[in-house]
N, C-alpha and C. Protein backbone atom coordinates (compact mmCIF):
# COMPACT_ATOMS: atom_id res chain seq x y z
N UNK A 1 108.94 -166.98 115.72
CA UNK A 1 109.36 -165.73 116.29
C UNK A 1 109.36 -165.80 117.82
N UNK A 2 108.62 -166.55 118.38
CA UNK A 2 108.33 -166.42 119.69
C UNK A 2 109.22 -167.46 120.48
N UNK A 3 109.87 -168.65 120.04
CA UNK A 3 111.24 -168.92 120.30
C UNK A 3 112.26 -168.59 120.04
N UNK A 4 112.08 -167.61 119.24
CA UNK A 4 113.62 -166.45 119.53
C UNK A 4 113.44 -165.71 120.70
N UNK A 5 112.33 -165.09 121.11
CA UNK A 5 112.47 -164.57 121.69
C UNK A 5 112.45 -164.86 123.07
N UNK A 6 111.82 -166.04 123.38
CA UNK A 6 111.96 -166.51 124.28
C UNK A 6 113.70 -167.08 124.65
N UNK A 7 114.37 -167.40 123.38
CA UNK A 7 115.65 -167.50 123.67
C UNK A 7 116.69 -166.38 124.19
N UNK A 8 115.64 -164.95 123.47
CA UNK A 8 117.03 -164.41 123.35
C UNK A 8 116.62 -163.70 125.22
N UNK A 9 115.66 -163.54 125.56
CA UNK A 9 115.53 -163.18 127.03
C UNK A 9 116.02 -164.23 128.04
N UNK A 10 115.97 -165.76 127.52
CA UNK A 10 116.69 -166.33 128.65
C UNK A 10 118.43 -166.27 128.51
N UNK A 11 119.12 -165.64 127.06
CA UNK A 11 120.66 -165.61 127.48
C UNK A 11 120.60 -164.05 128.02
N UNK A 12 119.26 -163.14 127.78
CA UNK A 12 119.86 -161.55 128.49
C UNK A 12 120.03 -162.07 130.26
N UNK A 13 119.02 -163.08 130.66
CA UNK A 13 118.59 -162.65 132.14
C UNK A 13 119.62 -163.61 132.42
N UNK A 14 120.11 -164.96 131.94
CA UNK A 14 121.31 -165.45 132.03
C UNK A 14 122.53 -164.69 131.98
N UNK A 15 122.77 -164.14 131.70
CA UNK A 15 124.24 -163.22 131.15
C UNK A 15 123.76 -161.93 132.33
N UNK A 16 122.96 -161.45 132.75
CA UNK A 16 122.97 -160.62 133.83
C UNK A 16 123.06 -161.30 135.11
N UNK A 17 122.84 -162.63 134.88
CA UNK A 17 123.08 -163.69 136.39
C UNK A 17 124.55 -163.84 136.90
N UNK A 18 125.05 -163.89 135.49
CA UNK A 18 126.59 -164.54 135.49
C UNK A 18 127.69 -163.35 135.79
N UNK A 19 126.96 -161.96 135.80
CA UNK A 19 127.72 -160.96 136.17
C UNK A 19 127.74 -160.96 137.82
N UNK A 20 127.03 -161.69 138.31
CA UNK A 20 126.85 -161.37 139.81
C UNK A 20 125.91 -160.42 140.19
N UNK A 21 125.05 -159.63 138.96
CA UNK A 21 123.82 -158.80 139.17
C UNK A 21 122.67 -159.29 139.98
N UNK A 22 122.11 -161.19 139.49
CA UNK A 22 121.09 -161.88 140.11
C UNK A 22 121.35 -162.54 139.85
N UNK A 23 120.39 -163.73 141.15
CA UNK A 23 119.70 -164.81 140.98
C UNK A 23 119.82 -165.51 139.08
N UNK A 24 120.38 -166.71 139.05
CA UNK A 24 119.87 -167.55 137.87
C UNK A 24 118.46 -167.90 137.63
N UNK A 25 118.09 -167.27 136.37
CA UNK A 25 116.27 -167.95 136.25
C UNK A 25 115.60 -169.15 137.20
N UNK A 26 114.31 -169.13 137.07
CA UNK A 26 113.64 -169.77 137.95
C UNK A 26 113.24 -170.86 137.06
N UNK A 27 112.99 -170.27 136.08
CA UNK A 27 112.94 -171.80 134.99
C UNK A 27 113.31 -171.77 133.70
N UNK A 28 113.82 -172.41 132.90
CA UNK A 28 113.79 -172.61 131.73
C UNK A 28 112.54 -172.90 130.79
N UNK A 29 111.85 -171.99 130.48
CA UNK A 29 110.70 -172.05 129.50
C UNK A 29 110.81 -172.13 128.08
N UNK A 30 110.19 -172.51 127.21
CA UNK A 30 110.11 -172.51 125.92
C UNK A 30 108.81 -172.44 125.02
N UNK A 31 108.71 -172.22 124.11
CA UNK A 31 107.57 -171.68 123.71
C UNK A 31 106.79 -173.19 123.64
N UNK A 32 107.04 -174.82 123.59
CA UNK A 32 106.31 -175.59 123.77
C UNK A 32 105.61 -176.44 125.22
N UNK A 33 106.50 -175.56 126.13
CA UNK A 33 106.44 -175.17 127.84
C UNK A 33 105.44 -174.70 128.00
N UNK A 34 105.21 -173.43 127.50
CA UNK A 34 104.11 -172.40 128.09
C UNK A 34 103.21 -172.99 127.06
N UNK A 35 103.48 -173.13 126.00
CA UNK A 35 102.01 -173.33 125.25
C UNK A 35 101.09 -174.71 126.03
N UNK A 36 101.88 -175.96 126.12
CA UNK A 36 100.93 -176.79 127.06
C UNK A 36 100.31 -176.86 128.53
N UNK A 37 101.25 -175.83 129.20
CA UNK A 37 101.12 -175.52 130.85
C UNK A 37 99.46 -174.94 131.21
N UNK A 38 98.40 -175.50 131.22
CA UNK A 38 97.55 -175.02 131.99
C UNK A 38 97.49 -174.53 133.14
N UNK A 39 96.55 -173.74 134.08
CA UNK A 39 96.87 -172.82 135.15
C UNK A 39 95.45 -172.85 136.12
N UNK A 40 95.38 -172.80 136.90
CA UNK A 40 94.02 -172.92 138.11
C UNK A 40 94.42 -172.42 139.14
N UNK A 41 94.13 -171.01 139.78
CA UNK A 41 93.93 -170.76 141.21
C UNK A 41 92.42 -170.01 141.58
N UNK A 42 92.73 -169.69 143.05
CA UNK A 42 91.63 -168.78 143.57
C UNK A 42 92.92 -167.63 143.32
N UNK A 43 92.47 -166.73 142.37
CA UNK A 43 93.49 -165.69 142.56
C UNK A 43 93.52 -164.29 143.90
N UNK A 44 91.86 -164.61 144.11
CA UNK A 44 91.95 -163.50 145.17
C UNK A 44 92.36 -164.28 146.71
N UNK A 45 91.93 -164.99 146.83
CA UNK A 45 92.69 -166.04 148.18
C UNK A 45 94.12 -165.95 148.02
N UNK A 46 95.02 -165.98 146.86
CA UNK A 46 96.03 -166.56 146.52
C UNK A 46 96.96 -164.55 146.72
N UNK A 47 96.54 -163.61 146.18
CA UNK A 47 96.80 -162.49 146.60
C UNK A 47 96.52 -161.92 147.78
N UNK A 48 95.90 -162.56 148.61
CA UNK A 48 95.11 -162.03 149.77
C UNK A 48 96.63 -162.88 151.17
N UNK A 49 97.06 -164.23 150.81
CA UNK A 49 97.95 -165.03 151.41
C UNK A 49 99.16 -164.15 150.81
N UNK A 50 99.45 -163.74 149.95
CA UNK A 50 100.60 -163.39 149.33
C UNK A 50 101.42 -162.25 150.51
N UNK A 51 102.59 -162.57 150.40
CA UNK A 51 103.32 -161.40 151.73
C UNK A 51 104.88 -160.75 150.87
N UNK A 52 104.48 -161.00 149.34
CA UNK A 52 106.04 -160.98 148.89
C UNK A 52 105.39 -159.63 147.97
N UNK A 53 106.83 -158.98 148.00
CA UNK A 53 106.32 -157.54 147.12
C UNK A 53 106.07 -158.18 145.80
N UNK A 54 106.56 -158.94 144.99
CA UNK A 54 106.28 -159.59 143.68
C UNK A 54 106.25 -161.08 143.81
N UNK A 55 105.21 -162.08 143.43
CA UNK A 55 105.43 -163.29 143.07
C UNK A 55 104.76 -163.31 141.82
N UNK A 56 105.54 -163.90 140.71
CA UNK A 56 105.02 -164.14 139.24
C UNK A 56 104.46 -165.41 139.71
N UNK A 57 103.07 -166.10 139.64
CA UNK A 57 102.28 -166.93 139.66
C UNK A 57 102.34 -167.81 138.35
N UNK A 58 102.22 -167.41 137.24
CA UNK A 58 102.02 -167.88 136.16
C UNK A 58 102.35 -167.23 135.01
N UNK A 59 103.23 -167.66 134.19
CA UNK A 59 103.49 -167.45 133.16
C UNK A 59 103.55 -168.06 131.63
N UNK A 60 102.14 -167.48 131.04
CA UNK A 60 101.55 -168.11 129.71
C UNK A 60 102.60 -167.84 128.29
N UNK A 61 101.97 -168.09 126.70
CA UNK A 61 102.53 -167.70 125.67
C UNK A 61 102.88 -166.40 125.42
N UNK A 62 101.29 -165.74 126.28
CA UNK A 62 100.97 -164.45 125.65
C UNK A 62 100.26 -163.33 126.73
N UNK A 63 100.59 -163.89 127.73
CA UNK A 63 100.35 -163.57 129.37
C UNK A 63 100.89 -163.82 130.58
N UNK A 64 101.11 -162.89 132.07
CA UNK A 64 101.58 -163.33 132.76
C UNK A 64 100.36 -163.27 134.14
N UNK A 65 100.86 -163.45 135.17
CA UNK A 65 100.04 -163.24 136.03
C UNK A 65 100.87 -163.43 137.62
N UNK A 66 101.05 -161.81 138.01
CA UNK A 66 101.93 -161.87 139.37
C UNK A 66 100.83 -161.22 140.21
N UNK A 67 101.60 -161.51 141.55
CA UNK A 67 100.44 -161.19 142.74
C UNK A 67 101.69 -160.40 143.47
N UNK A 68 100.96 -159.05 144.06
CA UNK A 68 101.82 -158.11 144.85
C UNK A 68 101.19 -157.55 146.05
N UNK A 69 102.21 -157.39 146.67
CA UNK A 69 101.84 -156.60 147.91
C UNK A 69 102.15 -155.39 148.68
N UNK A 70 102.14 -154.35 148.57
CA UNK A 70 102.65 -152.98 148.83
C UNK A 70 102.31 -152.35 150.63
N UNK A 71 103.56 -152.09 151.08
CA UNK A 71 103.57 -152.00 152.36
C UNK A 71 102.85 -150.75 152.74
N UNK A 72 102.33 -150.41 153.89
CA UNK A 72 101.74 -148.62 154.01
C UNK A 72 102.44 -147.89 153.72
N UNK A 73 102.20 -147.19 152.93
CA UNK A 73 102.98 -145.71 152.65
C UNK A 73 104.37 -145.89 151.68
N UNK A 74 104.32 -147.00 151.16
CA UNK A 74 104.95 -147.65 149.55
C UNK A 74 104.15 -147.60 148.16
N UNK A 75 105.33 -147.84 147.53
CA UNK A 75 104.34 -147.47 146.03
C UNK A 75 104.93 -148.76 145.12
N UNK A 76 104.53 -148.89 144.14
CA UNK A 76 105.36 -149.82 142.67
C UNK A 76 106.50 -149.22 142.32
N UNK A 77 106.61 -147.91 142.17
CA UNK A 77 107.23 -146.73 141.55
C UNK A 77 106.75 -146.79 140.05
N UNK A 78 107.40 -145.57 140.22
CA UNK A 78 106.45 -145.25 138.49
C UNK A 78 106.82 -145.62 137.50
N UNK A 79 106.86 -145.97 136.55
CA UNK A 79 107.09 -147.25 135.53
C UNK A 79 106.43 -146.89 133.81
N UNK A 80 106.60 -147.43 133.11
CA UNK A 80 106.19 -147.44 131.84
C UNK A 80 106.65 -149.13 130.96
N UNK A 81 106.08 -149.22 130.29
CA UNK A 81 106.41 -150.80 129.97
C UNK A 81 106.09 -149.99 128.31
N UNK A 82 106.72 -150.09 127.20
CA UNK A 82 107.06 -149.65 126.03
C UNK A 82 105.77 -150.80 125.12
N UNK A 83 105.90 -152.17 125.23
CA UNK A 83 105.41 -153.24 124.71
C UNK A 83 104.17 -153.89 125.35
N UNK A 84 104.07 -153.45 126.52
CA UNK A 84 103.39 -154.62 127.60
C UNK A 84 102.56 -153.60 128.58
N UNK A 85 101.10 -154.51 128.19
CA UNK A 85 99.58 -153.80 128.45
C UNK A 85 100.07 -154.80 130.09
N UNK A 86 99.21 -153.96 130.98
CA UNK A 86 99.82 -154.06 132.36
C UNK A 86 98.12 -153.85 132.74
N UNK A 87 97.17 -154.87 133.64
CA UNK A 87 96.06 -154.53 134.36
C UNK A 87 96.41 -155.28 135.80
N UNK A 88 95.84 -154.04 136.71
CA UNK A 88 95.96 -154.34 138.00
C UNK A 88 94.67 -154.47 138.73
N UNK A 89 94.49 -155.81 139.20
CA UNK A 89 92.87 -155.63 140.25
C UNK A 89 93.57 -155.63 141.35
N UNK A 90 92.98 -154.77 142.24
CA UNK A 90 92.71 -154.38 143.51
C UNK A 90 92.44 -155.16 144.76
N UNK A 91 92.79 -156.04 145.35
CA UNK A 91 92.26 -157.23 146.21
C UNK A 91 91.80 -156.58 147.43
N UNK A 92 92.60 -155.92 148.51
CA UNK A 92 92.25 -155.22 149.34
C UNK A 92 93.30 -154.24 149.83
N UNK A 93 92.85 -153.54 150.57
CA UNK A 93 93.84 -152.49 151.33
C UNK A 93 93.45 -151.11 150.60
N UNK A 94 93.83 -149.71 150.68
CA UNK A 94 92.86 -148.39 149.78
C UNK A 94 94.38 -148.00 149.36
N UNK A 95 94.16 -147.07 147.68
CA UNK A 95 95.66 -146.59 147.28
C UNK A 95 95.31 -145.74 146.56
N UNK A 96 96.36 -144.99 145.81
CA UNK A 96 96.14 -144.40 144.56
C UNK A 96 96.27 -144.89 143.50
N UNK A 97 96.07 -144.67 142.25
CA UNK A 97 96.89 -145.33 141.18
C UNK A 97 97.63 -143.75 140.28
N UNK A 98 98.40 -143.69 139.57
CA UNK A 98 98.98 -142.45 139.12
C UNK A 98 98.90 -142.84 137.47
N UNK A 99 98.42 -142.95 136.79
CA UNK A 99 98.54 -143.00 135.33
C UNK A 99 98.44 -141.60 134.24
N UNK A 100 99.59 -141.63 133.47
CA UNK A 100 100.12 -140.24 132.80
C UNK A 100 99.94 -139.12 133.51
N UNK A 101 99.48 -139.20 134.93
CA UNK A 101 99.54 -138.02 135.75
C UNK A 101 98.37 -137.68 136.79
N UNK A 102 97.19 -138.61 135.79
CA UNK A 102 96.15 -138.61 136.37
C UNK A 102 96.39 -139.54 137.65
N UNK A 103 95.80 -138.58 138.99
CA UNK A 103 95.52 -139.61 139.82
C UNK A 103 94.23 -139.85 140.31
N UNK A 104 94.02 -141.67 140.90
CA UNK A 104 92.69 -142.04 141.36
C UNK A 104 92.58 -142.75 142.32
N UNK A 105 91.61 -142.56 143.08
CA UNK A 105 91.51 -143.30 144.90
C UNK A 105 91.25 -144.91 144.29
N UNK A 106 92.01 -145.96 144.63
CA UNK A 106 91.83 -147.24 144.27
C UNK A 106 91.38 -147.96 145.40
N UNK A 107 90.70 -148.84 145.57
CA UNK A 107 89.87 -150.13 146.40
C UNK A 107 89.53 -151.17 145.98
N UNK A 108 89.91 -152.18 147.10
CA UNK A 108 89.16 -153.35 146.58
C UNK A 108 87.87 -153.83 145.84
N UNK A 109 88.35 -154.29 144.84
CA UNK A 109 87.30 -154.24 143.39
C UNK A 109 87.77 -153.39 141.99
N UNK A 110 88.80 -152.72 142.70
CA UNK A 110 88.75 -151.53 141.58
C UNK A 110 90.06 -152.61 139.93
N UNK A 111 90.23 -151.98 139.13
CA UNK A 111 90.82 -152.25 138.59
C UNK A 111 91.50 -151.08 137.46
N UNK A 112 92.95 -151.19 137.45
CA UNK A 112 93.87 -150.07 136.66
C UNK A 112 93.96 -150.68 135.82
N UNK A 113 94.24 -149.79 134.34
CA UNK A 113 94.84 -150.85 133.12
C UNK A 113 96.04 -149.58 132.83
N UNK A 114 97.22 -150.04 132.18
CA UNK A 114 97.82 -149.66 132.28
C UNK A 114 98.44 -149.82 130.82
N UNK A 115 97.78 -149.18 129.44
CA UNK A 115 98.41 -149.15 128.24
C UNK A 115 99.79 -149.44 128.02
N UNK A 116 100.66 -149.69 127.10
CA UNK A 116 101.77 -149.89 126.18
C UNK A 116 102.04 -148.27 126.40
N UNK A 117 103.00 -148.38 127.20
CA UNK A 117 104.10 -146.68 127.43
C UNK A 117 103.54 -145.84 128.09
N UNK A 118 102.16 -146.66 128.88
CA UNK A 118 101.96 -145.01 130.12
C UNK A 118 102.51 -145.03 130.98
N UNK A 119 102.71 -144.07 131.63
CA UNK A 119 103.37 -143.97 132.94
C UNK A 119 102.61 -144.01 134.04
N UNK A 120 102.78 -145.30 134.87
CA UNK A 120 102.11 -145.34 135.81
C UNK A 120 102.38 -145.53 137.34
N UNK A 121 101.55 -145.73 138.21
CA UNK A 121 102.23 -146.35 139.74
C UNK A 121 101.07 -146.68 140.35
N UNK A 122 101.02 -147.58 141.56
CA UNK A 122 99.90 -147.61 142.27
C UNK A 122 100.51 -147.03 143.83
N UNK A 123 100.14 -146.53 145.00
CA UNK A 123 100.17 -145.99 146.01
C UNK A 123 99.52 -146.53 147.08
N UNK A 124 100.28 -147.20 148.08
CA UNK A 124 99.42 -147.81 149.27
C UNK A 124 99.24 -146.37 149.65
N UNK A 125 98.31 -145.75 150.56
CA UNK A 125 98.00 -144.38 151.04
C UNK A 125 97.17 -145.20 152.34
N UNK A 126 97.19 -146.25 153.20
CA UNK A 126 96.58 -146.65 153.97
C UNK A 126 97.30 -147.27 154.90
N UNK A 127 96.84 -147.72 156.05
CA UNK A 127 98.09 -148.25 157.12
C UNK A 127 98.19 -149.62 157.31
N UNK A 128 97.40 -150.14 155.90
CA UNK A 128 97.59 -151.92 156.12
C UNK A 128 98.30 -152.18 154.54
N UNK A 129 98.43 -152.94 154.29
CA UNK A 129 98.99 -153.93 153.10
C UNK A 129 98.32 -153.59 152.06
N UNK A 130 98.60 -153.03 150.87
CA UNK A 130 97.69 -153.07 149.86
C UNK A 130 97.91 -154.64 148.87
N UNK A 131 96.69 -155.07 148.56
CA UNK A 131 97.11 -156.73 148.05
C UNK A 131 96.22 -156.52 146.72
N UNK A 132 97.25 -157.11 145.63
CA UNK A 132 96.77 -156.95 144.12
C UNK A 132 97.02 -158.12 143.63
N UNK A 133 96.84 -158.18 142.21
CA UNK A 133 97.09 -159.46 141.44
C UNK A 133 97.43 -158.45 139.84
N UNK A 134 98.34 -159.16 139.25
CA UNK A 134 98.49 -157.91 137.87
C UNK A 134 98.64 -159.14 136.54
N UNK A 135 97.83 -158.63 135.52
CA UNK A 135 98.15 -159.73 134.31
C UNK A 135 98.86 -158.65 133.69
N UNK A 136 100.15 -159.23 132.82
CA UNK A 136 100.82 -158.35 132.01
C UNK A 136 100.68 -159.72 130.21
N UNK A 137 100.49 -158.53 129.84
CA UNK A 137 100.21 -158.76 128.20
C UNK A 137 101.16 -158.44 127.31
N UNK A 138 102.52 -158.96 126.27
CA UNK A 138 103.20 -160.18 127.06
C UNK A 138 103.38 -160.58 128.51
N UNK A 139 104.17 -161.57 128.76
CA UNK A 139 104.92 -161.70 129.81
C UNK A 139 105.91 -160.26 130.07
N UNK A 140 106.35 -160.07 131.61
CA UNK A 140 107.03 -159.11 131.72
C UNK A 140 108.15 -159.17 132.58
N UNK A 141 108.17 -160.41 133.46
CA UNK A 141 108.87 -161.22 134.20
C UNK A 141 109.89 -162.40 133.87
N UNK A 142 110.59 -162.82 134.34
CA UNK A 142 110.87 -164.04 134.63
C UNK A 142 109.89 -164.82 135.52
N UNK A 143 109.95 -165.99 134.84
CA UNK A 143 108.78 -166.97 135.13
C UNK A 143 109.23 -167.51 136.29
N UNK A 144 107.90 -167.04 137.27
CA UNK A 144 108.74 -167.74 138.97
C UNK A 144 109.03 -167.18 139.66
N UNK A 145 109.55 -165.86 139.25
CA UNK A 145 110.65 -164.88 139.88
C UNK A 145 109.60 -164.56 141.35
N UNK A 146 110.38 -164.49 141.99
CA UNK A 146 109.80 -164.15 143.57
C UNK A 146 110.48 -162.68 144.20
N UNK A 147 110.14 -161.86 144.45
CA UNK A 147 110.85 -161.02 145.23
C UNK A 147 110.33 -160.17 146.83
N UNK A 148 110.91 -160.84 147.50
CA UNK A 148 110.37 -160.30 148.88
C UNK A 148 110.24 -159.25 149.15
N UNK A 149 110.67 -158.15 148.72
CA UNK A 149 110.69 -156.45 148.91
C UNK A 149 111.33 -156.15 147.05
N UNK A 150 110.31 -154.60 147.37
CA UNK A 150 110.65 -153.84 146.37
C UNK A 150 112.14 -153.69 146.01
N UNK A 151 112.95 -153.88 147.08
CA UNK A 151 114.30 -153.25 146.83
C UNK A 151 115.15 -154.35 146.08
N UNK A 152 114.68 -155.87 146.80
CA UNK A 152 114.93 -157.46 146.13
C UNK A 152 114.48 -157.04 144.49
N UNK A 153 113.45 -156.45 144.68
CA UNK A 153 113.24 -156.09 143.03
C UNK A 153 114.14 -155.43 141.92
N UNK A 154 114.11 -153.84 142.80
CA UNK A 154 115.35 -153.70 142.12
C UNK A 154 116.56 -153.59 142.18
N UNK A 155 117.49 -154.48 142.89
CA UNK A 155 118.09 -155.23 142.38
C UNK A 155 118.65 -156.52 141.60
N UNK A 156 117.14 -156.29 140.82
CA UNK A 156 117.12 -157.73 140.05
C UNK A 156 117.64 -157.67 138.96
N UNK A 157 118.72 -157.52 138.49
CA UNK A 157 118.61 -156.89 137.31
C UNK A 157 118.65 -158.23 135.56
N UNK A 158 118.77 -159.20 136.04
CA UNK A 158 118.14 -160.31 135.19
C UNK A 158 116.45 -159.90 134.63
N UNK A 159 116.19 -159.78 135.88
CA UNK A 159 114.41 -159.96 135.40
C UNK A 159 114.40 -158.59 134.96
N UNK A 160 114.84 -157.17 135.10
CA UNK A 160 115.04 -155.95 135.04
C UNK A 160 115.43 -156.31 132.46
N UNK A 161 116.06 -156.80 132.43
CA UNK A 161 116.70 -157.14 131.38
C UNK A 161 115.70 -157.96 130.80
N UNK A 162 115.08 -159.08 131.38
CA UNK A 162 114.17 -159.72 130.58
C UNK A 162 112.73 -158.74 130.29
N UNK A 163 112.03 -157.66 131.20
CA UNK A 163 111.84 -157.05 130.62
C UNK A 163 111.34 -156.20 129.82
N UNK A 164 112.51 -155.38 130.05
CA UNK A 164 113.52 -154.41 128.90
C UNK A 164 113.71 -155.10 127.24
N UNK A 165 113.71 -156.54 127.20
CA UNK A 165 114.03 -156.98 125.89
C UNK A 165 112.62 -157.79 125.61
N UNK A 166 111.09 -157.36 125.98
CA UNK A 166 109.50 -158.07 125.59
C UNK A 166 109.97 -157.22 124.13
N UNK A 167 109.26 -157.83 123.25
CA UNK A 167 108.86 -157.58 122.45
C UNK A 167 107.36 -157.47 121.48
């Protein structure tokens, strides 16, 4: 099952490339790819260096792991993922987080989890960089995918499509 699906997200984010929407994938993965790929960082050094609104770091069978960075007075925007458990630690910089409505003062140390279909966001509310690291449960990315600003984001619409089609 999990090389279908891994197939059928690399012809969605392919076939949204070929429209002129985005960027062609960053890699070709397969479910005997990720299953042998081991992984090692300092993740808080590694989010703390990070200057890109999204870099996917690593992408497992059954996990991902991107590092973000939110400018003062920027947000994620608010979001819901239908399939895909979403936790965010906090590296540094002060924010909100917004989940189903509830909001909460976030800091370094803190950590959001972010259930299958809540609606959530995090909120720089401070005048420096807010710097995170997020595991998503599946994958939720394209593996690799880099995006320098939120807006590089969305206009991604490959990785936007990959997803839209987790299962």
């Amino acid at each position: 099952m999990y090389q279908k699906l891994v197939a059928t997200l690399a012809l969605a984010a392919a076939a949204a490339a070929c429209e002129g929407n985005a960027p062609p994938p960053t890699s070709t993965l397969t479910s005997a790819t990720i299953e042998a790929r081991p992984f090692h960082t300092n993740v808080v050094e590694a989010a703390r260096r990070n200057q890109d609104y999204r870099h996917v770091l690593f992408t497992g069978a059954r996990s991902q792991l991107a590092l973000m960075t939110i400018p003062p007075g920027d947000d994620i925007g608010l979001e819901s993922h239908p399939r895909v458990e979403q936790l965010i630690f906090i590296v540094s910089g002060q924010g909100k987080s917004i989940v189903n409505g509830v909001e909460t003062p976030v800091a370094a140390g803190d950590v959001v989890v972010a259930t299958p279909s809540s609606r959530h966001d995090v909120v720089n509310t401070s005048s420096v960089p807010l710097q995170l690291y997020t595991i998503y449960s599946p994958p939720n990315h394209i593996d690799g995918r880099v995006h320098a600003t939120k807006a590089d984001a969305e206009k991604d619409k490959a990785d936007e499509a990959f997803g839209a089609a987790v299962r």
